[in-house]
PDB file of N, CA and C in Angstrom:
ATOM      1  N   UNK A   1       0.849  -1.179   0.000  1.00  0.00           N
ATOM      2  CA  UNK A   1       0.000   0.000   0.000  1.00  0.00           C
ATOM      3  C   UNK A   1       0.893   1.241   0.000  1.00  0.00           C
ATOM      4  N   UNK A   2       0.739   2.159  -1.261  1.00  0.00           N
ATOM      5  CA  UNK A   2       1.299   3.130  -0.854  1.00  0.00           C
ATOM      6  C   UNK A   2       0.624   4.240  -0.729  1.00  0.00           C
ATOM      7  N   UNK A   3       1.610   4.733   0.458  1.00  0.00           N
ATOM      8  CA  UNK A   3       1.060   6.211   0.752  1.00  0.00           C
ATOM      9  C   UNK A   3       1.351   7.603  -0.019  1.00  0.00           C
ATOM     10  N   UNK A   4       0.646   8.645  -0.151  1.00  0.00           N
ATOM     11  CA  UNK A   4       1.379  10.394  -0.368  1.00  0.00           C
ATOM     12  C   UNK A   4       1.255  10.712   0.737  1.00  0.00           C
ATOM     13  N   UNK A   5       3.201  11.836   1.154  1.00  0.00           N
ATOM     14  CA  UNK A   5       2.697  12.658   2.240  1.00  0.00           C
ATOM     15  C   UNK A   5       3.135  13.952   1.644  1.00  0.00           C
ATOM     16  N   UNK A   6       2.295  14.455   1.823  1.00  0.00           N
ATOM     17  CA  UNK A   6       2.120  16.001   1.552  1.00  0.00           C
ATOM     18  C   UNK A   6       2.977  16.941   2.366  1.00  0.00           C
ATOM     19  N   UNK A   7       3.679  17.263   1.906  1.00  0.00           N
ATOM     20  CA  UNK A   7       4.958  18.156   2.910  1.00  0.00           C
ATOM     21  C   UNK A   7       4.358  19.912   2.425  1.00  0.00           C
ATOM     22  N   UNK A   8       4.142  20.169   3.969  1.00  0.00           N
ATOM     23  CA  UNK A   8       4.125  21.639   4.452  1.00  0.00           C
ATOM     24  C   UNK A   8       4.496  22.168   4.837  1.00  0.00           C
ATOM     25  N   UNK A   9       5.500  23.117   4.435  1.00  0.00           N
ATOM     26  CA  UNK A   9       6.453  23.928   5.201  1.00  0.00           C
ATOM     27  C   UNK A   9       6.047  25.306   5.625  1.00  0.00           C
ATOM     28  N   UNK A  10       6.493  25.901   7.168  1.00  0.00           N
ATOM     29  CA  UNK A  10       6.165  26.892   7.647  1.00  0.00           C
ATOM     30  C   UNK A  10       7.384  27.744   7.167  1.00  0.00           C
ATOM     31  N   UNK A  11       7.383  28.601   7.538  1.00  0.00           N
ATOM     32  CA  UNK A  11       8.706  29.859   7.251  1.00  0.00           C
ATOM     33  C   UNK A  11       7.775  31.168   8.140  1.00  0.00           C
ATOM     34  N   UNK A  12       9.646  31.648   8.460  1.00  0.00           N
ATOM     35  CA  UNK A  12       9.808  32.634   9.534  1.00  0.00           C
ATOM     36  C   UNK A  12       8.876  33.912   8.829  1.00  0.00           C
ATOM     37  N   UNK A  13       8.109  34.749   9.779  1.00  0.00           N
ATOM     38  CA  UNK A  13       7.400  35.491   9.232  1.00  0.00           C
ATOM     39  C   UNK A  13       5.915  35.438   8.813  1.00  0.00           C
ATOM     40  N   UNK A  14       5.740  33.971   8.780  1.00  0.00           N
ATOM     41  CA  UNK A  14       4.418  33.781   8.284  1.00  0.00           C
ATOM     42  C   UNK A  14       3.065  34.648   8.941  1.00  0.00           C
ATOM     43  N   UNK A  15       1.710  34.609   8.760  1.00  0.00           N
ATOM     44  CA  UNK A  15       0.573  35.298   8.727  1.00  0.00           C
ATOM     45  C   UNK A  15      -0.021  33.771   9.580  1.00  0.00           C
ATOM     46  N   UNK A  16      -0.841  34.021  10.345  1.00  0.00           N
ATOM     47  CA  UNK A  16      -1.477  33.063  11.098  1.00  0.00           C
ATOM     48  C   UNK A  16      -3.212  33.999  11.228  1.00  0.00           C
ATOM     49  N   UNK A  17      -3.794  32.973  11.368  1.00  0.00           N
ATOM     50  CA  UNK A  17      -5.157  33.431  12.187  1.00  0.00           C
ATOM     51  C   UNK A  17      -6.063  32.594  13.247  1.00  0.00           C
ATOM     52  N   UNK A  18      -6.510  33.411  14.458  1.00  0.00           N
ATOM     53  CA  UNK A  18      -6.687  32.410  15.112  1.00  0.00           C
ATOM     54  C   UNK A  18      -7.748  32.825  15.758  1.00  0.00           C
ATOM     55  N   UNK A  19      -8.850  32.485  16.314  1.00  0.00           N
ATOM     56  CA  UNK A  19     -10.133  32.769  16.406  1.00  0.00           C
ATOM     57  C   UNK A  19      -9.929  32.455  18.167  1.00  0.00           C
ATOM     58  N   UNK A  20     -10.499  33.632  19.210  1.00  0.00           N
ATOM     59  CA  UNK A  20     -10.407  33.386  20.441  1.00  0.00           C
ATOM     60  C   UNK A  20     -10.973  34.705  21.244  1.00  0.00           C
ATOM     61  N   UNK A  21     -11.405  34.638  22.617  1.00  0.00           N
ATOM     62  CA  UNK A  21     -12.074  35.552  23.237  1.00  0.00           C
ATOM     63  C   UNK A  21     -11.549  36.414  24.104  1.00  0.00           C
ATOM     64  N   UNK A  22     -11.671  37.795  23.382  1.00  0.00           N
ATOM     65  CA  UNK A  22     -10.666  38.985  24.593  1.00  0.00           C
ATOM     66  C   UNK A  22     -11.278  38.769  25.815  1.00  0.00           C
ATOM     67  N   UNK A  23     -10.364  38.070  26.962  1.00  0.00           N
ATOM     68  CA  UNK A  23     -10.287  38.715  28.347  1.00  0.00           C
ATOM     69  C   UNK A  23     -10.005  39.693  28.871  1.00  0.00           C
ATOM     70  N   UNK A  24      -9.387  40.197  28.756  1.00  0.00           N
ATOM     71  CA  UNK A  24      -8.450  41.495  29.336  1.00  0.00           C
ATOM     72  C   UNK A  24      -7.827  42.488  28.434  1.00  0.00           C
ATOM     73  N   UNK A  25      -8.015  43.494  28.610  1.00  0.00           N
ATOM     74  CA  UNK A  25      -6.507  44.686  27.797  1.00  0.00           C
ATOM     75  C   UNK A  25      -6.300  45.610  29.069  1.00  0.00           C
ATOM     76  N   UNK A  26      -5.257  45.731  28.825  1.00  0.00           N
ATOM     77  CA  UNK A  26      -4.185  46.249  30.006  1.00  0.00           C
ATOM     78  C   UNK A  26      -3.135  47.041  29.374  1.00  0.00           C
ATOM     79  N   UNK A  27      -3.201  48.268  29.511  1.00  0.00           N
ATOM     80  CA  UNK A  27      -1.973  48.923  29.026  1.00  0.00           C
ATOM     81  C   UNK A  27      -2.464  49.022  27.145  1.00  0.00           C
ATOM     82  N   UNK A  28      -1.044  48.479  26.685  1.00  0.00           N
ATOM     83  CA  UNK A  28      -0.734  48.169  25.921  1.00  0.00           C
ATOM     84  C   UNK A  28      -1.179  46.528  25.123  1.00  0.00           C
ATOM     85  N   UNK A  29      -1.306  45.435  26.341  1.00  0.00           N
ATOM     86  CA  UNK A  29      -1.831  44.170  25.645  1.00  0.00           C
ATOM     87  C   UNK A  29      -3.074  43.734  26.054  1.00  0.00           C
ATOM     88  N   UNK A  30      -3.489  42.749  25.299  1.00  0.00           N
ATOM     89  CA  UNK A  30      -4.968  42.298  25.164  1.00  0.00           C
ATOM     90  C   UNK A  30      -4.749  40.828  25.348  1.00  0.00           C
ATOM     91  N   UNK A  31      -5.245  40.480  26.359  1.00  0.00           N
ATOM     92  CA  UNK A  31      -5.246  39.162  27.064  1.00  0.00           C
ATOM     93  C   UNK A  31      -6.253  38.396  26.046  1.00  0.00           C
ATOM     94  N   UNK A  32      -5.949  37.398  25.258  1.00  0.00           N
ATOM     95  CA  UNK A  32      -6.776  36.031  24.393  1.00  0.00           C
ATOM     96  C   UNK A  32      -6.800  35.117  24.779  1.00  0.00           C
ATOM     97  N   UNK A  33      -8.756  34.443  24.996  1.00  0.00           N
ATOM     98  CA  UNK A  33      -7.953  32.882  25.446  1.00  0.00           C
ATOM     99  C   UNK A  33      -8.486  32.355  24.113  1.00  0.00           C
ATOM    100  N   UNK A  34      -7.705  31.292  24.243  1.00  0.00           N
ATOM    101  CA  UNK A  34      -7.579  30.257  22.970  1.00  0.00           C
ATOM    102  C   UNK A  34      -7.160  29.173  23.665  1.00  0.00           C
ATOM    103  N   UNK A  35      -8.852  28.504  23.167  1.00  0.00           N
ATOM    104  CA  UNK A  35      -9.146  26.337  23.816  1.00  0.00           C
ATOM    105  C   UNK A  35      -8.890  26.874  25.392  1.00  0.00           C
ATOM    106  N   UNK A  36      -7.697  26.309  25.850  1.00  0.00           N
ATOM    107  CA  UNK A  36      -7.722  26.157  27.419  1.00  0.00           C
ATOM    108  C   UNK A  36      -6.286  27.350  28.041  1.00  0.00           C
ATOM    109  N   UNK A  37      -6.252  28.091  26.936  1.00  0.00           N
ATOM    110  CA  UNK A  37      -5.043  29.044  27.700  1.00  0.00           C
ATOM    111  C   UNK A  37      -5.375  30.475  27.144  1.00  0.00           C
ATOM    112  N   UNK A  38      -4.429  31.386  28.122  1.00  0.00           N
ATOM    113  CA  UNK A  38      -4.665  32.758  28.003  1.00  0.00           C
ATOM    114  C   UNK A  38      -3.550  33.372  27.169  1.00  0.00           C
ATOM    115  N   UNK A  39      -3.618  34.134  25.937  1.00  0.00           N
ATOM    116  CA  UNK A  39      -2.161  34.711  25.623  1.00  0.00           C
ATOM    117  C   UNK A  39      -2.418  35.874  25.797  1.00  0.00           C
ATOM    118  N   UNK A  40      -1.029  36.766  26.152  1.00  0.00           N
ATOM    119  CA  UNK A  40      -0.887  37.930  26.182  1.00  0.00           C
ATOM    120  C   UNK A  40      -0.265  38.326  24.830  1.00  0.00           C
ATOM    121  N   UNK A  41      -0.574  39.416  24.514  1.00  0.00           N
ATOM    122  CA  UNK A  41      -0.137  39.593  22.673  1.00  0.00           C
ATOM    123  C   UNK A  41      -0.093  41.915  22.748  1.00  0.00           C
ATOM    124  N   UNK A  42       0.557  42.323  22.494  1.00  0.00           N
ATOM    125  CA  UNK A  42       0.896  43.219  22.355  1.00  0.00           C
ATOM    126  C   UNK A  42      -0.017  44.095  21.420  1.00  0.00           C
ATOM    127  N   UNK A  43      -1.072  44.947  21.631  1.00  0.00           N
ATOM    128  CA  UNK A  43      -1.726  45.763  20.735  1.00  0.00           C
ATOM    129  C   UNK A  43      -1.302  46.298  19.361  1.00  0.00           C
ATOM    130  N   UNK A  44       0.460  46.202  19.354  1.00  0.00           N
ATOM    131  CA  UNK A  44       0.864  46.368  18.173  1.00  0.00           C
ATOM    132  C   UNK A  44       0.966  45.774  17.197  1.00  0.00           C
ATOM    133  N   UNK A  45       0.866  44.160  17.678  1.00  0.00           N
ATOM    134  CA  UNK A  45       1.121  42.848  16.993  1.00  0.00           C
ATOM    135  C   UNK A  45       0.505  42.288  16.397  1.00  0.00           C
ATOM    136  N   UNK A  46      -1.377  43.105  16.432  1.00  0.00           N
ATOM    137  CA  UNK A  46      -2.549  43.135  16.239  1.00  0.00           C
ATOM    138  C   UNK A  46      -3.181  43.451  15.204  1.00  0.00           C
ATOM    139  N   UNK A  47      -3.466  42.693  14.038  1.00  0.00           N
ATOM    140  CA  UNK A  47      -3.953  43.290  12.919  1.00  0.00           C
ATOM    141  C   UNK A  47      -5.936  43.138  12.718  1.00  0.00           C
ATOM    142  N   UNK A  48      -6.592  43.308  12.011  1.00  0.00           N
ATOM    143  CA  UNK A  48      -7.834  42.754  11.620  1.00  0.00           C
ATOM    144  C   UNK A  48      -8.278  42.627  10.090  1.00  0.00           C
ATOM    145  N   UNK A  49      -8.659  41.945   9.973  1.00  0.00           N
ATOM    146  CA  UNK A  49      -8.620  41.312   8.601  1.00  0.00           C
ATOM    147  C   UNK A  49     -10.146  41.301   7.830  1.00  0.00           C
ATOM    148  N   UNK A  50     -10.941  42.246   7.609  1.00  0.00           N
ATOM    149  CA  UNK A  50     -12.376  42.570   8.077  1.00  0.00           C
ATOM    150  C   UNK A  50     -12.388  42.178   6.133  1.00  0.00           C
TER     151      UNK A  50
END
């Protein structure tokens, strides 16, 4: 039986998106949780994609 594996490579810089619920903004950052954790992420680091 043979298989294909499909090779996906990431690279430095990439664009991500990730769907999650503001807890907190403080200052400068905006507390996200995403599944079972909280990130802290910098208001600058912050784009929207409307």
């Amino acid at each position: 039986m043979e298989k294909n594996h499909e090779t996906k490579k990431l690279s430095v810089d990439s664009t991500i998106s990730l769907k999650g619920i503001v807890k907190a903004i403080f200052d400068n950052t905006v507390h996200i949780q995403i599944g079972g954790k909280i990130v802290a992420l910098p208001i600058s680091k912050i784009t929207t994609i409307k």
